[in-house]
C-alpha atoms as a PDB file:
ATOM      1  CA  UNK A   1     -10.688  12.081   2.428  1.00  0.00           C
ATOM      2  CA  UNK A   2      -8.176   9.572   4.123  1.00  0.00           C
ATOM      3  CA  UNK A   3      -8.637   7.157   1.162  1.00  0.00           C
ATOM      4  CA  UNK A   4      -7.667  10.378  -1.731  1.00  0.00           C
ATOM      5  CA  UNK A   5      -4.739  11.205   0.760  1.00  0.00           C
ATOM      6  CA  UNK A   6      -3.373   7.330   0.406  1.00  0.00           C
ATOM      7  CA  UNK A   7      -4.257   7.177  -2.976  1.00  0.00           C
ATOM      8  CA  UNK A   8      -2.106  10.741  -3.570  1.00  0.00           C
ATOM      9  CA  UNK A   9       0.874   9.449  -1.530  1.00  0.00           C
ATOM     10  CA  UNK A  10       0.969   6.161  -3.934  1.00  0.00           C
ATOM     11  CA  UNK A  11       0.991   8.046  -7.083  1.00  0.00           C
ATOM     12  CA  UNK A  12       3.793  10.562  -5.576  1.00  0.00           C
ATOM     13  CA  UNK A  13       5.719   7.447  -4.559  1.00  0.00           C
ATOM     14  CA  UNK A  14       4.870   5.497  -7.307  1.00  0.00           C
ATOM     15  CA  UNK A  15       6.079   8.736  -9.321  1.00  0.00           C
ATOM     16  CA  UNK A  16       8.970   9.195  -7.660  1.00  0.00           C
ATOM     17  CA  UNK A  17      10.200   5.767  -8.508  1.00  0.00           C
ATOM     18  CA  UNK A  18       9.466   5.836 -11.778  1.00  0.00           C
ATOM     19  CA  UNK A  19      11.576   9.232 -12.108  1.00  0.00           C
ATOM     20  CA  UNK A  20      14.486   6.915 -10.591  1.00  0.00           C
ATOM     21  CA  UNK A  21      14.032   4.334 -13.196  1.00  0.00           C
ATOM     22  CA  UNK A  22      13.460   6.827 -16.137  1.00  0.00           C
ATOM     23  CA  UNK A  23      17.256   8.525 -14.918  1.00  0.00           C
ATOM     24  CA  UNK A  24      18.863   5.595 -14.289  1.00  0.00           C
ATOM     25  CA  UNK A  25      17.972   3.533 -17.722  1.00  0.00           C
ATOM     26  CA  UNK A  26      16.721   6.272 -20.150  1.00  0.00           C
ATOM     27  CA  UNK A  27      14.230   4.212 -21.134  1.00  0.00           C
ATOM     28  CA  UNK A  28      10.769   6.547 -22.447  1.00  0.00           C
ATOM     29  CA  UNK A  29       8.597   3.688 -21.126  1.00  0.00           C
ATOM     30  CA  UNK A  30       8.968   5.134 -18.190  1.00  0.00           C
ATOM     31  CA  UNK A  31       8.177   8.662 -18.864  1.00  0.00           C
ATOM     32  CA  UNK A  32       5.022   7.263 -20.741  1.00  0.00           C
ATOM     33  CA  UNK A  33       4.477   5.384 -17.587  1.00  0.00           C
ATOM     34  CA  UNK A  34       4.522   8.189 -15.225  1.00  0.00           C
ATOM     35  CA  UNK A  35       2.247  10.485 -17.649  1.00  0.00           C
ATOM     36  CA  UNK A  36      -0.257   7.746 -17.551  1.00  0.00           C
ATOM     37  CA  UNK A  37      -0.064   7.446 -13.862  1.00  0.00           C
ATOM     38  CA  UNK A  38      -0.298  11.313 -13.096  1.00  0.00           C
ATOM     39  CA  UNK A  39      -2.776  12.171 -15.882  1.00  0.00           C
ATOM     40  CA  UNK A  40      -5.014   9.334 -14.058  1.00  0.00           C
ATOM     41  CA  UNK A  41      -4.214  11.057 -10.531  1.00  0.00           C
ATOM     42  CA  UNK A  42      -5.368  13.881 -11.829  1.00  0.00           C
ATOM     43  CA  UNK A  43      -8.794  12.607 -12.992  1.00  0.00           C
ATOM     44  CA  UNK A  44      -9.300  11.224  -9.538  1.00  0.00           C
ATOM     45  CA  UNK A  45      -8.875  14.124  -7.937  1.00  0.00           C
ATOM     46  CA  UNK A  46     -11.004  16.071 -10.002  1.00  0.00           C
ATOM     47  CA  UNK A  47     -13.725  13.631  -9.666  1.00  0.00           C
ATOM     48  CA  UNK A  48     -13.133  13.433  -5.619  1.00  0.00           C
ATOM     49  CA  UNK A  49     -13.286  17.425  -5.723  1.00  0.00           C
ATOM     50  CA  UNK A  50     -16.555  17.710  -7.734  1.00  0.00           C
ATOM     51  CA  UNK A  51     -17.872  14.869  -5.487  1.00  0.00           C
ATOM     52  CA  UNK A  52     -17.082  16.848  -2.486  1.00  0.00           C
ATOM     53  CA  UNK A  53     -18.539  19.854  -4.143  1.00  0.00           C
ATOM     54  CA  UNK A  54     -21.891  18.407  -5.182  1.00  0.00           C
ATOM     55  CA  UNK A  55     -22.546  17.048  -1.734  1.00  0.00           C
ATOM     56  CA  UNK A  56     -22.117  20.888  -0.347  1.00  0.00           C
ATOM     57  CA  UNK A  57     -24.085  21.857  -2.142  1.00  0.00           C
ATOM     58  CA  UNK A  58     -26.631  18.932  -1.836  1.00  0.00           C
ATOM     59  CA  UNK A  59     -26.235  19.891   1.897  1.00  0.00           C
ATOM     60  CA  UNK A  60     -26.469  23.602   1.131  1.00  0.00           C
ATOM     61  CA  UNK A  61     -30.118  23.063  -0.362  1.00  0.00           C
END
């Protein structure tokens, strides 16, 4: 759980920064950038969740 917390904090920060850069130059890479990095956050997450929930219910049984 401490590893999906660090990994969370980078994408927020990582995030955050590119929200900076996006304002500041107007460049879309950016935004395309940022999808890419939240959509894959996301994914992670899920995976860490179902991961989580399988070994409950491994435990469960």
């Amino acid at each position: 759980m401490l590893l999906l917390r660090a990994l969370g904090l980078l994408a927020l920060l990582f995030l955050g920064g590119l929200a900076v850069a996006w304002i500041v130059t107007r460049d879309p890479r950016y935004l395309r950038l940022a999808a890419r990095i939240a959509q894959t956050a996301l994914v992670v997450a899920v995976a860490f969740g179902l991961l989580y929930l399988f070994e409950r219910v491994l435990l469960f049984l």
